[in-house]
Structures are given as structure tokens and as C-alpha cells.
Protein backbone atom coordinates (compact mmCIF):
# COMPACT_ATOMS: atom_id res chain seq x y z
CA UNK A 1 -5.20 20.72 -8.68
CA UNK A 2 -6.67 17.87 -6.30
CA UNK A 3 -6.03 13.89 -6.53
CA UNK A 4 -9.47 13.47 -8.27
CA UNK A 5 -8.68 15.94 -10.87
CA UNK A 6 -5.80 14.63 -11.68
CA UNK A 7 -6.88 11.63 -12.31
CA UNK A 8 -9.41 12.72 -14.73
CA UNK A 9 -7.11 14.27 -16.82
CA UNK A 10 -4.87 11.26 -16.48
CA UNK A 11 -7.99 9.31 -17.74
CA UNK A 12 -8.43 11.73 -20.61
CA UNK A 13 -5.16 12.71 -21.86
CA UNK A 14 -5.08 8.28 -21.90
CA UNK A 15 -8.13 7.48 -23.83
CA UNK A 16 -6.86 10.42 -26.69
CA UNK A 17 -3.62 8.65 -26.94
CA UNK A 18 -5.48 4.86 -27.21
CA UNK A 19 -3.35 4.07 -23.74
CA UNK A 20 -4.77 1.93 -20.88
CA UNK A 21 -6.55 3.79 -18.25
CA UNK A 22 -5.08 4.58 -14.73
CA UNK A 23 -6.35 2.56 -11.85
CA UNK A 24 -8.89 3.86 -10.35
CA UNK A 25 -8.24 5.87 -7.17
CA UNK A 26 -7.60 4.04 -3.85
CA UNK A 27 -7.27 0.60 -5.58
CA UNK A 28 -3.92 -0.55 -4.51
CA UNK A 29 -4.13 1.19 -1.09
CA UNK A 30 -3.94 -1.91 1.09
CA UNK A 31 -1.75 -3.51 -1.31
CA UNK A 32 0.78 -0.51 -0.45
CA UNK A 33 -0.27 -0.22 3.18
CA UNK A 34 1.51 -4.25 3.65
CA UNK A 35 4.30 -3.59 1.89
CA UNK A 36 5.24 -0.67 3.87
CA UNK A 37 4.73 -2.87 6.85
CA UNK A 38 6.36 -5.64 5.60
CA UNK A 39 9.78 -3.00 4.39
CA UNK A 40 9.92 -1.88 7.87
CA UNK A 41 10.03 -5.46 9.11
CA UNK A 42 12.73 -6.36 6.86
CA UNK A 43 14.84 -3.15 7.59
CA UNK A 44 14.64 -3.89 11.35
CA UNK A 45 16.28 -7.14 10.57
CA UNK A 46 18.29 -5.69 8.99
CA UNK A 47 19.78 -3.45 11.72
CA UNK A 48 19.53 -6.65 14.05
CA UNK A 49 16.58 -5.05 16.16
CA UNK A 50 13.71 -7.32 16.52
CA UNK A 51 10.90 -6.63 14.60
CA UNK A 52 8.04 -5.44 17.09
CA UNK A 53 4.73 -6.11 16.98
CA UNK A 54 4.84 -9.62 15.43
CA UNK A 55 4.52 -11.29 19.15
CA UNK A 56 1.12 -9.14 19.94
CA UNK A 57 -0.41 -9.83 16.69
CA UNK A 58 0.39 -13.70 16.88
CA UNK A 59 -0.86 -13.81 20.42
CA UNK A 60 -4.67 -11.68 19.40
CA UNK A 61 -4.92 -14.32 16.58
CA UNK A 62 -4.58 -16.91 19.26
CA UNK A 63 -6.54 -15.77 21.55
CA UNK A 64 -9.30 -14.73 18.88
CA UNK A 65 -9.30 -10.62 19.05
């Protein structure tokens, strides 16, 4: 059974039962996408490495890339 499938059962078996619908697919992507970022960060510091990438992104929002 794929993803989209899936979801349209989710969608049905949830409008028989009067329940709130599933969010649509792909919706909280981003959302996820920064958190996983923002875990890895945290577990670095964690450990006591340094968290990389945070000097290259502050220096391309200087310098306007």
C-alpha cells in the first residue's frame, strides 16, 4: 500500500467514525525538517563538539548569499 493510499483510508475510516481528518500529506514537512536540524545541534552540545555549520550560514546571511 503507498503513502497516498494510506492516507485515504486514514481519511475515510475518520469521517465514518465523526473524527478529525489527517493532515494532509507533506504539511508539516519543513516543520520536521528544522527540528531534526535543530536535535542534531543540541546533541552536539551535548557531546561538547561544536555544532558545525552555524559559522557558514551566519557568514552567507552576512554577506547576502
Amino acid at each position: 500500500m503507498s503513502i497516498t493510499q494510506q492516507y485515504l483510508l486514514d481519511t475515510y475510516r475518520a469521517r465514518q467514525h465523526g473524527d478529525p481528518t489527517p493532515p494532509a500529506l507533506g504539511t508539516h514537512d519543513w516543520q520536521v525538517m528544522r527540528e531534526l536540524a535543530d536535535h542534531r545541534r543540541f546533541r552536539a552540545a551535548l557531546t561538547g563538539r561544536p555544532a558545525r555549520g552555524r559559522i557558514r550560514v551566519a557568514l552567507a546571511r552576512l554577506l547576502g548569499r
